[in-house]
Structure formats: C-alpha cells, structure tokens
C-alpha atoms as a PDB file:
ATOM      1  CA  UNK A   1      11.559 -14.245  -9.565  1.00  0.00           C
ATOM      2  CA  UNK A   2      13.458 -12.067  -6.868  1.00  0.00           C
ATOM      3  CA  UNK A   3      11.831 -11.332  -3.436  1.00  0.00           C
ATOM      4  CA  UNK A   4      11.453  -7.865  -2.820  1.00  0.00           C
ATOM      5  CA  UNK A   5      10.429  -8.532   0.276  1.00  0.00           C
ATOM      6  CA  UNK A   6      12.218 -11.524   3.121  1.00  0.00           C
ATOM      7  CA  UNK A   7      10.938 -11.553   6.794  1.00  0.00           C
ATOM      8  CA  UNK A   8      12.299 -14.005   9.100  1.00  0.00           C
ATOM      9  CA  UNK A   9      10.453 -13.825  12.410  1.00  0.00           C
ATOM     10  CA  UNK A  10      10.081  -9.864  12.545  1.00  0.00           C
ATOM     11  CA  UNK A  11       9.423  -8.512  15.638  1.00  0.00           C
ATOM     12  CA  UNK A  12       8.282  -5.183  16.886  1.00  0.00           C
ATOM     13  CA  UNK A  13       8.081  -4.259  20.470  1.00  0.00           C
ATOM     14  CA  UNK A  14       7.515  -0.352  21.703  1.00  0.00           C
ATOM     15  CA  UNK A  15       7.132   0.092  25.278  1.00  0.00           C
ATOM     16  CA  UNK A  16       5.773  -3.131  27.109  1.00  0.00           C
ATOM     17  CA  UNK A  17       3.578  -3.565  23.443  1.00  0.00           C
ATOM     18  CA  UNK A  18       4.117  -6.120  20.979  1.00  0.00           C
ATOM     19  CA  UNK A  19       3.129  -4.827  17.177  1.00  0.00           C
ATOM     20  CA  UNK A  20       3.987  -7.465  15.562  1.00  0.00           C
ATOM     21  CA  UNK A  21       5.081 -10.816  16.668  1.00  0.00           C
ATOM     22  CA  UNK A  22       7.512 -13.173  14.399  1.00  0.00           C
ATOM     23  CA  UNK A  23       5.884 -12.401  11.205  1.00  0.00           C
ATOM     24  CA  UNK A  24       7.952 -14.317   8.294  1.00  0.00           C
ATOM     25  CA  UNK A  25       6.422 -13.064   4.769  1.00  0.00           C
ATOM     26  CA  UNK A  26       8.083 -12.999   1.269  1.00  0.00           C
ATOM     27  CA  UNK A  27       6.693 -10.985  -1.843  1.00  0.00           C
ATOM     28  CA  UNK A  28       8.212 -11.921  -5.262  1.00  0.00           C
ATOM     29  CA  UNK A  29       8.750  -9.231  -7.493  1.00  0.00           C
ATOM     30  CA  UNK A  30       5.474  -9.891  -9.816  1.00  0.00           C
ATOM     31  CA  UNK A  31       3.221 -10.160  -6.927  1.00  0.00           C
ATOM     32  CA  UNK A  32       0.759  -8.121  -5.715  1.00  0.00           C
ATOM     33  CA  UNK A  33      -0.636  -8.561  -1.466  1.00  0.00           C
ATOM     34  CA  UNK A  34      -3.293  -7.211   0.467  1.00  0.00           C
ATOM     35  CA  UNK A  35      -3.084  -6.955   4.099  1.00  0.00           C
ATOM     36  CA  UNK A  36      -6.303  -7.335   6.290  1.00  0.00           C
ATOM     37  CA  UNK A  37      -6.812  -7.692   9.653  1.00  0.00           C
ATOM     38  CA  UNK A  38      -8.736  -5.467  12.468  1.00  0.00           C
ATOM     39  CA  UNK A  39      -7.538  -2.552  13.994  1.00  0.00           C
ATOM     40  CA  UNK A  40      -4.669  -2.673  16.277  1.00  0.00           C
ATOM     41  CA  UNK A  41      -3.636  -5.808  14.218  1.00  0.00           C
ATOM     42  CA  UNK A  42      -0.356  -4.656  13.389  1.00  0.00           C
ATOM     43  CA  UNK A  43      -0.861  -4.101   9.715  1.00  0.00           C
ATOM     44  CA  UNK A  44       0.402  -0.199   9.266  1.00  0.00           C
ATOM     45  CA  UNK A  45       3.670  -1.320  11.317  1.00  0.00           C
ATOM     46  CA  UNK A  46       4.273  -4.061   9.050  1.00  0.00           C
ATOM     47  CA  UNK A  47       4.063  -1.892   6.530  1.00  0.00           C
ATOM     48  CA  UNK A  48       6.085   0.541   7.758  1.00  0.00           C
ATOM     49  CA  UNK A  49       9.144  -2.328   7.914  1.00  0.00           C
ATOM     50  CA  UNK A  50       8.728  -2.908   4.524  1.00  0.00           C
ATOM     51  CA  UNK A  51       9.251   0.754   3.404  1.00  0.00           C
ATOM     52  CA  UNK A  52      12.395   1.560   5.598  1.00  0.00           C
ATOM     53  CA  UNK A  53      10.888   3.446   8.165  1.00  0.00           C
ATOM     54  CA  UNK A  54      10.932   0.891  11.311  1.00  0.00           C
ATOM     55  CA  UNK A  55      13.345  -1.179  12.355  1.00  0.00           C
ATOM     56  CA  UNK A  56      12.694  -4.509  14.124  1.00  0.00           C
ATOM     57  CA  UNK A  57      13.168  -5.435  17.632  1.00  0.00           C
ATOM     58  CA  UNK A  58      14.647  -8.654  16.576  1.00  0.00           C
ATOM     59  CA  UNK A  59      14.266 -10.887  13.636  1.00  0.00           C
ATOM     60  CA  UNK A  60      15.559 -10.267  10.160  1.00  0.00           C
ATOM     61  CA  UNK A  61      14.150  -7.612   7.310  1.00  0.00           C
ATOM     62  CA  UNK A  62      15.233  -8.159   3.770  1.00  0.00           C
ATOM     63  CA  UNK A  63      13.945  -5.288   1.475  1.00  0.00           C
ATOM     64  CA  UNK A  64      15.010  -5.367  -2.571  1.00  0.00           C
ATOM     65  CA  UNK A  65      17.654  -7.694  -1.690  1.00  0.00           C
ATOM     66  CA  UNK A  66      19.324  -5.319   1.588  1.00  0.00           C
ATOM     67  CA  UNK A  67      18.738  -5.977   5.188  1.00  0.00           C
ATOM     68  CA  UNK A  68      17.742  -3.219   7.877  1.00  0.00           C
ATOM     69  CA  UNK A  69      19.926  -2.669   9.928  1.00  0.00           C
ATOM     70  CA  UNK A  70      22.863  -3.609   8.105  1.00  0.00           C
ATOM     71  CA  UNK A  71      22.204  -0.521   4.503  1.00  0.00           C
ATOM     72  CA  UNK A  72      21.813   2.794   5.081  1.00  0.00           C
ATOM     73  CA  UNK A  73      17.999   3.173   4.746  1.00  0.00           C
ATOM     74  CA  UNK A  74      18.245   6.869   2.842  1.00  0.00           C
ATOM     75  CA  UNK A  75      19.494   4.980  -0.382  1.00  0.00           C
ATOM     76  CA  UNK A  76      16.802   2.551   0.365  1.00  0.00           C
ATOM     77  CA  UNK A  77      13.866   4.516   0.926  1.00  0.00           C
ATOM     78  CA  UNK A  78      13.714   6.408  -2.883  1.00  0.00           C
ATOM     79  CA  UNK A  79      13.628   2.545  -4.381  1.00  0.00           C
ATOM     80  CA  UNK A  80      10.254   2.322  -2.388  1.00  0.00           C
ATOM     81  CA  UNK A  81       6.887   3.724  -3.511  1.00  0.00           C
ATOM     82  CA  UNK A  82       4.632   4.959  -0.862  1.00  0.00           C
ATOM     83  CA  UNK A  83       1.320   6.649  -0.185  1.00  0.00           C
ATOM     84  CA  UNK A  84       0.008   6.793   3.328  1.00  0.00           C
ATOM     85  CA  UNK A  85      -2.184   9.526   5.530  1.00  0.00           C
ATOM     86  CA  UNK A  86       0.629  11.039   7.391  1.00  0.00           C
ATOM     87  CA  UNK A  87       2.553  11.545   3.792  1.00  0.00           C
ATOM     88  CA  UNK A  88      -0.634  12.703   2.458  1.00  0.00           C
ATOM     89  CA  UNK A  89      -0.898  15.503   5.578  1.00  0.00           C
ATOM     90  CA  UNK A  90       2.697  17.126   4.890  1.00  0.00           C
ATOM     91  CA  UNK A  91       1.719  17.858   1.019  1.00  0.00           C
ATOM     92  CA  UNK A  92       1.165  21.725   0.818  1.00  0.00           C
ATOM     93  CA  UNK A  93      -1.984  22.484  -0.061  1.00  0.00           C
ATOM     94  CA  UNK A  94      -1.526  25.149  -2.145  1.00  0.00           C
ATOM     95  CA  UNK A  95       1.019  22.770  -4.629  1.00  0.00           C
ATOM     96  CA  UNK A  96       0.183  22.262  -8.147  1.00  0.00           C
ATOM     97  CA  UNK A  97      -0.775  19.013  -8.617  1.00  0.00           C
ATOM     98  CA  UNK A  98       1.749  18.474 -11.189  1.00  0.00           C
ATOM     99  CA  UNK A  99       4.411  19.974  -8.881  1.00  0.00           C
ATOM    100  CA  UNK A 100       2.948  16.856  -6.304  1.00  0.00           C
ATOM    101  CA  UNK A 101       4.002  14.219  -8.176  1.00  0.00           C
ATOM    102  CA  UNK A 102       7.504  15.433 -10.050  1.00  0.00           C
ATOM    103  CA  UNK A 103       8.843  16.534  -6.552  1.00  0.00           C
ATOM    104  CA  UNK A 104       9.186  12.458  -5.876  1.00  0.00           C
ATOM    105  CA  UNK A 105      11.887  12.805  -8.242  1.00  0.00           C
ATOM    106  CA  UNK A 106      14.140  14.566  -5.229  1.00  0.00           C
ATOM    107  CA  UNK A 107      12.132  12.973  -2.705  1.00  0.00           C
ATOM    108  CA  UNK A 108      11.131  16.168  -1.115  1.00  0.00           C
ATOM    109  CA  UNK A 109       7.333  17.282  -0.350  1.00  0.00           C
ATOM    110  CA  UNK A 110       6.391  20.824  -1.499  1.00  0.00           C
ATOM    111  CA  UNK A 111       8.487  22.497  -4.171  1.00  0.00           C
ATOM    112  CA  UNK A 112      11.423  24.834  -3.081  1.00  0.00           C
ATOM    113  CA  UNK A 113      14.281  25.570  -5.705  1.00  0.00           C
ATOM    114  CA  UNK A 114      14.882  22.555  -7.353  1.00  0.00           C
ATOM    115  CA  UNK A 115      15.181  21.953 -11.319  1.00  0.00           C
ATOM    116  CA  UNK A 116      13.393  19.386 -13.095  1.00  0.00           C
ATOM    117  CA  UNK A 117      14.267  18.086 -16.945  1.00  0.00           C
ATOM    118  CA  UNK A 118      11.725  17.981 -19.578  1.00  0.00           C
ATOM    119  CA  UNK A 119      11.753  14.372 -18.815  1.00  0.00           C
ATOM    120  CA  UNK A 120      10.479  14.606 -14.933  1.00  0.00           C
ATOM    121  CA  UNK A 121       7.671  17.017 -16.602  1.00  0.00           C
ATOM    122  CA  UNK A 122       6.689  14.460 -19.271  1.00  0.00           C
ATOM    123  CA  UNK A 123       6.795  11.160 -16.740  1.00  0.00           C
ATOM    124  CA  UNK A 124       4.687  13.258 -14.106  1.00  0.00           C
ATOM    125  CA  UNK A 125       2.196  13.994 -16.494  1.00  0.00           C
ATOM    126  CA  UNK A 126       2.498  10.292 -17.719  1.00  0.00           C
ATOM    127  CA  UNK A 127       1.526   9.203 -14.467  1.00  0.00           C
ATOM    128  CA  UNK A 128      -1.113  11.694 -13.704  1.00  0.00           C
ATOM    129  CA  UNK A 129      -2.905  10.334 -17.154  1.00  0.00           C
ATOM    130  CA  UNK A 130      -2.209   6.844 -16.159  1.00  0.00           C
ATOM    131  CA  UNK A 131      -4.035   6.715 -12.506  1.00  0.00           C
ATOM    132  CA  UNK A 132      -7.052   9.209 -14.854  1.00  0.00           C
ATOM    133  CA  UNK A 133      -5.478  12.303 -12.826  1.00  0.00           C
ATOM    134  CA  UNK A 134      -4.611  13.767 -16.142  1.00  0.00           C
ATOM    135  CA  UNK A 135      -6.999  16.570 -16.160  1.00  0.00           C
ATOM    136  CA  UNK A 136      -6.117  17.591 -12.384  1.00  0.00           C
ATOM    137  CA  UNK A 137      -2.451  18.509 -13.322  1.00  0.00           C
ATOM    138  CA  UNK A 138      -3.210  22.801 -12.886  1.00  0.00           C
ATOM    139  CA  UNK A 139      -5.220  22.100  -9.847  1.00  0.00           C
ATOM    140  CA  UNK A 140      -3.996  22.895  -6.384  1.00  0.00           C
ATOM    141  CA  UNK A 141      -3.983  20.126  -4.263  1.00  0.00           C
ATOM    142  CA  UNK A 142      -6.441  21.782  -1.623  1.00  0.00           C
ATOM    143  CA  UNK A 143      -9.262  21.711  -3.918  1.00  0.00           C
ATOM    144  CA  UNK A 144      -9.025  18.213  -4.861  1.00  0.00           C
ATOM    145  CA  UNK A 145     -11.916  15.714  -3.547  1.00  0.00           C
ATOM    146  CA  UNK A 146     -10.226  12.703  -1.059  1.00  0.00           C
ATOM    147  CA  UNK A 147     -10.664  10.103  -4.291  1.00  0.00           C
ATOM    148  CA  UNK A 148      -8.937  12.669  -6.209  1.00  0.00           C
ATOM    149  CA  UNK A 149      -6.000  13.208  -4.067  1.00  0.00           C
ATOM    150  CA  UNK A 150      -5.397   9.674  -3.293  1.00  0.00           C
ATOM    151  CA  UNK A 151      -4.927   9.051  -7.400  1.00  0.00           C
ATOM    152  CA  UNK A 152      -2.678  11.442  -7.359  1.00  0.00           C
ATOM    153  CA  UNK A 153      -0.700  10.098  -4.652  1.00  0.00           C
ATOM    154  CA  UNK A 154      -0.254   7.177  -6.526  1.00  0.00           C
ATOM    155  CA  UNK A 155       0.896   8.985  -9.392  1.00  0.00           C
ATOM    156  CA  UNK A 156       3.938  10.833  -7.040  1.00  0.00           C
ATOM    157  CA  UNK A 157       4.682   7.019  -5.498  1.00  0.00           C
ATOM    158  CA  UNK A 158       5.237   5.938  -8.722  1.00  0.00           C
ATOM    159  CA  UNK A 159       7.600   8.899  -9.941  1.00  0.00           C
ATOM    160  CA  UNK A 160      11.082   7.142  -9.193  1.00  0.00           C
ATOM    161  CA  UNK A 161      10.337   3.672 -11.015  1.00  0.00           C
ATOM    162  CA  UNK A 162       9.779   2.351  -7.692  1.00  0.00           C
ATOM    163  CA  UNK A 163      10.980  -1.534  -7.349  1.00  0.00           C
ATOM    164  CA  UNK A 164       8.489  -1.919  -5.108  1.00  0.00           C
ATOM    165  CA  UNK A 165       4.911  -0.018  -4.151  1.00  0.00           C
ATOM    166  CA  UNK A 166       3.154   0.290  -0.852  1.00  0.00           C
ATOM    167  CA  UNK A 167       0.208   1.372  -0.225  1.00  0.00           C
ATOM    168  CA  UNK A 168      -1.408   2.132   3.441  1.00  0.00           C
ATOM    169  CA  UNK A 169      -5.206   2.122   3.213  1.00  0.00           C
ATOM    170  CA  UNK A 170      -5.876   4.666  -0.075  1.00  0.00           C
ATOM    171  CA  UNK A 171      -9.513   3.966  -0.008  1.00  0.00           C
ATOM    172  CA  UNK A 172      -9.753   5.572   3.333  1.00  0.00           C
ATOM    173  CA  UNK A 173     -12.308   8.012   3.973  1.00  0.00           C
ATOM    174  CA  UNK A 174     -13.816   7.686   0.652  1.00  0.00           C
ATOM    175  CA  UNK A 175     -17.531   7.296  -0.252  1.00  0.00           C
ATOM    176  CA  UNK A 176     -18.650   4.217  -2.186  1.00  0.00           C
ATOM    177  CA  UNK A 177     -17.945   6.391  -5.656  1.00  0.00           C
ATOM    178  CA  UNK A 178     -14.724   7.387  -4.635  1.00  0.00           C
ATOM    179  CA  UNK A 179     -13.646   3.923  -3.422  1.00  0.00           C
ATOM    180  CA  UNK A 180     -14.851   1.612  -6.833  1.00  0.00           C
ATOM    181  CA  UNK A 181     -13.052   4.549  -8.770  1.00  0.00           C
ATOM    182  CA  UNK A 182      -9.862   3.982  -6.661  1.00  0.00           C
ATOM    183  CA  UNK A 183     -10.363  -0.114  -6.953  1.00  0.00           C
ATOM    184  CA  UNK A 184     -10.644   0.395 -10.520  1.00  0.00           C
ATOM    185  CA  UNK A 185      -7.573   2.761 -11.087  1.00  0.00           C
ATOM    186  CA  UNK A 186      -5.442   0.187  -8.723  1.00  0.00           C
ATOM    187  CA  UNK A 187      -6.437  -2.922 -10.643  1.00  0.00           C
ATOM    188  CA  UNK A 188      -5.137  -1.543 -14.064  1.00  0.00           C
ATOM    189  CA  UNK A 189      -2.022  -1.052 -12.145  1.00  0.00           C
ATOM    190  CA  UNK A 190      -2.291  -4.747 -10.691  1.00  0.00           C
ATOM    191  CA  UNK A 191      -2.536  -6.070 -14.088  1.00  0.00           C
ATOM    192  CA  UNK A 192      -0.013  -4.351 -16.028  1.00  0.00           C
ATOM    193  CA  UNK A 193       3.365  -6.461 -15.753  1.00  0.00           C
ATOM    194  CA  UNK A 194       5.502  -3.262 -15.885  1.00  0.00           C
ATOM    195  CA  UNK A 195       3.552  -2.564 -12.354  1.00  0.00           C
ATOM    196  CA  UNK A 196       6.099  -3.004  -9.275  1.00  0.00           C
ATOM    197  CA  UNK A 197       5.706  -5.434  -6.586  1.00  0.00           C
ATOM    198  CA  UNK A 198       2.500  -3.954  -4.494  1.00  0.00           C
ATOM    199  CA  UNK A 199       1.382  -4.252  -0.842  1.00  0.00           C
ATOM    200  CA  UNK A 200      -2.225  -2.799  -0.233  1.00  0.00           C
ATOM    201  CA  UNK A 201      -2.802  -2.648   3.513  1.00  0.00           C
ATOM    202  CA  UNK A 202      -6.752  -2.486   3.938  1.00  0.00           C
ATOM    203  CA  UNK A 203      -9.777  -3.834   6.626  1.00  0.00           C
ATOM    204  CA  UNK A 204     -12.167  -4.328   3.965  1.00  0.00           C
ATOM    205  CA  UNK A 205     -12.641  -7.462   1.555  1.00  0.00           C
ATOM    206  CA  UNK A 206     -14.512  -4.967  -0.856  1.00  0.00           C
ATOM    207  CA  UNK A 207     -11.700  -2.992  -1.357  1.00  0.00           C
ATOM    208  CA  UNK A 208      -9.188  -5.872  -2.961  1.00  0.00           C
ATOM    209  CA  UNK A 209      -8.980  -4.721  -6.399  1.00  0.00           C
ATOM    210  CA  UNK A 210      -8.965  -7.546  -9.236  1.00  0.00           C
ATOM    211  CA  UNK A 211      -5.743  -8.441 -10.042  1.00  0.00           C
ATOM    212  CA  UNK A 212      -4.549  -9.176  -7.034  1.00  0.00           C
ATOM    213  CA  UNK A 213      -2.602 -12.197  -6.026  1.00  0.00           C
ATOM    214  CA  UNK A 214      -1.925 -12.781  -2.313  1.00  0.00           C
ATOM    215  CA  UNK A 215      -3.009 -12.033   0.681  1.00  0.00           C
ATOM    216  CA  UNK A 216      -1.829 -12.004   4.394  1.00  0.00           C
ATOM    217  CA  UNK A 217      -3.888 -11.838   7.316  1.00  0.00           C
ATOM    218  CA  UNK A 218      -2.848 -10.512  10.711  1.00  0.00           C
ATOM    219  CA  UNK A 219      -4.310  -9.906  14.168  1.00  0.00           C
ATOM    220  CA  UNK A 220      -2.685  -8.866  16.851  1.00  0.00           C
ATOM    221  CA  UNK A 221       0.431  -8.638  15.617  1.00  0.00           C
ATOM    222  CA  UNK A 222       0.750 -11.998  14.337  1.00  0.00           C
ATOM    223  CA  UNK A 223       0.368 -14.063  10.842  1.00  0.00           C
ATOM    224  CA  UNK A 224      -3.477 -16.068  11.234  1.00  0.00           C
ATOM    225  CA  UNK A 225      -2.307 -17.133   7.247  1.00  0.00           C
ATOM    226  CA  UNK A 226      -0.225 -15.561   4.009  1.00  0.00           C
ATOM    227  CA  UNK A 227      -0.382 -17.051   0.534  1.00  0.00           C
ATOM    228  CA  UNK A 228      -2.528 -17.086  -2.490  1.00  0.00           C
ATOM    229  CA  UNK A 229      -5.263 -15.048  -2.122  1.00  0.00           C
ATOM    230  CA  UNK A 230      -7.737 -17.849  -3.189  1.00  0.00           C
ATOM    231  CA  UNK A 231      -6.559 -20.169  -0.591  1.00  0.00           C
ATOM    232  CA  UNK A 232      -6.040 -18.023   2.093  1.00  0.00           C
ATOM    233  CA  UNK A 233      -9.366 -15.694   2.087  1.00  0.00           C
ATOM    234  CA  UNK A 234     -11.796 -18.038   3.349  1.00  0.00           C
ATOM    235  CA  UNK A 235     -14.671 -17.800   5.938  1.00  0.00           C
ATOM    236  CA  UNK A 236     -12.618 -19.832   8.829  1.00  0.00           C
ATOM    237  CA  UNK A 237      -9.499 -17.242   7.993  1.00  0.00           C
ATOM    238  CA  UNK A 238     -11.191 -14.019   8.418  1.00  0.00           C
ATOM    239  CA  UNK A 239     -13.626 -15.468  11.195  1.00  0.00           C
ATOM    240  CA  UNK A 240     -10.156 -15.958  12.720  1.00  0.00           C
ATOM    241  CA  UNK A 241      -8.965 -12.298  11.767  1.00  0.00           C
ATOM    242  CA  UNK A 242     -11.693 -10.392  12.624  1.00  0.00           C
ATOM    243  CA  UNK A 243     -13.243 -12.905  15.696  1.00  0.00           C
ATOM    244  CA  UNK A 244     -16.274 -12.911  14.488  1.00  0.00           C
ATOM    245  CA  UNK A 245     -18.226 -15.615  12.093  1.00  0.00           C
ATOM    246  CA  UNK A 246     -18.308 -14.076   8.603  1.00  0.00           C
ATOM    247  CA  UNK A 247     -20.042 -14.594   5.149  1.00  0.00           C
ATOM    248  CA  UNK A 248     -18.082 -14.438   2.345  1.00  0.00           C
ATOM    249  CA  UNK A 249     -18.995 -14.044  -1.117  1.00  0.00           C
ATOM    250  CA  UNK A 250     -16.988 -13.884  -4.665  1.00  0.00           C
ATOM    251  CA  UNK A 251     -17.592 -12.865  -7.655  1.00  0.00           C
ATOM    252  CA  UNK A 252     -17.138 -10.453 -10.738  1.00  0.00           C
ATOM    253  CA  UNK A 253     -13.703 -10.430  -9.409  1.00  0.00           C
ATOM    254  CA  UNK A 254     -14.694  -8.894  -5.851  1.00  0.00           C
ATOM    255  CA  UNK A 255     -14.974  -9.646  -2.666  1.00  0.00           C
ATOM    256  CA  UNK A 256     -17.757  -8.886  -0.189  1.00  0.00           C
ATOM    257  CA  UNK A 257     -18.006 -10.216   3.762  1.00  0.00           C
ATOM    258  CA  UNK A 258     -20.906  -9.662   5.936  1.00  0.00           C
ATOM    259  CA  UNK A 259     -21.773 -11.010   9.632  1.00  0.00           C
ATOM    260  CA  UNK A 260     -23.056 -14.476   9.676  1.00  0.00           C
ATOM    261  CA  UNK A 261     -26.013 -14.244  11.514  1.00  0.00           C
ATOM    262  CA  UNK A 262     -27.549 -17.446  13.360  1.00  0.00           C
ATOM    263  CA  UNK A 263     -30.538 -19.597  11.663  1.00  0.00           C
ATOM    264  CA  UNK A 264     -33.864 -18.706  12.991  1.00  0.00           C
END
C-alpha cells in the first residue's frame, strides 16, 4: 500500500509556542486514524499539515506522495477531503443543500455562476443518500440540525474522489442522538474499501466509530504513541494523554473511558 501520509520529525512553532514537536506518522492508503489527545495537544494543527494548509517549521511533510514546501499546495488541496468548524462557518446559510455539496466540485463555498454536468448533480445526490442526507437535498442549510449539517459536510468532502479524508472533530457540539447517528454514518464509510484514507481528530474514546484501524495519541504537541488502535489505546496510553488515571472499557465495537477513582 502507498502512504498518503509521511512525517519525518514535523515541527510547528508560532511565536515563542511549540504546536507540535517532531511528530513522525505515516497513514497507508487503506487505513483509517483517530487522533486523541486533550486540548491544546496539538491535534487540529496536525491536522491542518496533513490537508495543505500549514507548513512546518522544520521537518519533512509528505502528502499523496508530494512534499510541502517543495508542490504548489492549490493542486494539492482539491485531492484532500475536509470538514472542519471554520469550513463549516463560511457555508451560506441560505444554500441548498444540494448546491453544498456539488460546489466541492470547483472548490468554492456558496454557489455563484458556475455550471455543473448532470454528472456533478447525480454524484452529489449519491453522496447525500450515502451519509442518509438524501432527504435533506431541497433544504437550506440554515435549517438543518448540527448532526444534520455535519452529514452533509461529509457528503461535500467527499465530492472530488478525495485520495484522502480528514475530518476535524464532526461530532462536535452534538447531543448523544446526534453523535451515535454520526458514529454510525462514519463507520459505513470506515468499512467500505472504496472509502479514502481517513483521519478523525476527536477527545473522546466514545466517538471512534467501528471500523477504525489506528490511532495516534498526542499531548502537547508531541507523539505519547501511534499504531494499531488495539495496541495503542490502553489505560497507561491515555492516562499518559490526558494525565489523569483512566478506565477503559471495550466492547460492541466501542470505546468508553471514565476516571479511575481510588478503592475505598
């Protein structure tokens, strides 16, 4: 398999702050990550490497097979998937949800004059059906709920055949409902081999979706450990992560983590 993804001791540095400090990672193209750590760990820069949009202070960035720095990062970008907050914040509100996701075909948020093919129509709604957005494609994207406009997010990251999918903490703000929907919609995604490479950025163990391979945990800008997720989410890891001692339970395919309290 090809890495999508090659970090050699990436650093980032703004100001007299270190974001993230010699992180080496790799993602093969049939892999699927989640990132954990606390807040302030370092995990939204990371992921903003990996999508183009930050360069490093110093170490090397290989993304699909280019390295920053050295490829011009606008013919880069539209062979990356993303959804994030600040994306989320420049769609219009009064866009058609359809319109949403087939304007990732020119890269451009909010519909202005361009012309789409019968094609971009039928692979938007494709999408929209796929992440069970289907039914939302006449709705304006204003009156959607949060769980609803983070599916169809996904749908729009997924418009240009991305070779590679990142997502920066989609189950945000939603209630419990709204969050097992979203796990749900992301691990049909996870298991379907046609799926690209994915990178789910996240705090919470609860919200790894089955079908997930890897994990990498960071805090405070630096790798505590990366691999398979079975080996690498353990109590001592995310005691390490978090700095705090943590219960950890598995099963039906998810994850759940609690404070260890002491014995009585």
């Amino acid at each position: 398999m090809a890495a999508v993804l090659e970090f050699a001791d990436v650093t980032v540095r703004r100001g007299g702050s270190t974001l993230l400090d010699q992180v080496s990672w790799t993602v093969e193209e049939d892999e699927r990550w989640v990132i954990l750590g606390p807040n302030g760990a370092g995990k939204t820069t990371l992921l903003q490497v990996a999508a183009a949009q930050v360069h490093p202070t110093s170490g090397v960035a290989g993304i699909l097979e280019e390295v920053m720095g050295t490829v011009d990062v606008f013919e880069l970008r539209p062979r990356i998937g993303l959804t994030s907050a600040a994306l989320a914040e420049r769609i219009p509100r009064q866009e058609k949800v359809r319109d949403v996701v087939v304007s990732a075909s020119y890269g451009v948020v909010g519909r202005w004059r361009e012309d789409y093919d019968e094609l971009d129509h039928e692979r938007a709604a494709e999408l929209l059906d796929e992440v069970r957005a289907g039914h939302l494609a006449d709705r304006t994207f204003g009156t959607l709920s949060e769980g609803e406009r983070k599916r169809v997010q996904i749908a729009r990251a997924l418009m240009t055949d991305p070779e590679l999918l990142l997502l920066d903490e989609p189950a945000a703000g939603l209630d419990l409902g709204g969050r097992e929907d979203l796990v749900s919609t992301l691990s049909v995604l996870a298991m379907d081999p046609d799926s690209p490479a994915t990178v789910l950025v996240s705090h919470h163990v609860e919200e790894i979706p089955p079908g997930f391979s890897h994990a990498l945990l960071l805090r405070e800008g630096a790798v505590v450990a990366a691999g398979l997720l079975d080996d690498v989410l353990t109590e001592d890891n995310l005691a390490a992560t978090f700095g705090m001692p943590l219960l950890l339970s598995h099963e039906d395919g998810r994850w759940a983590a609690r404070r260890r309290t002491r014995a009585r």
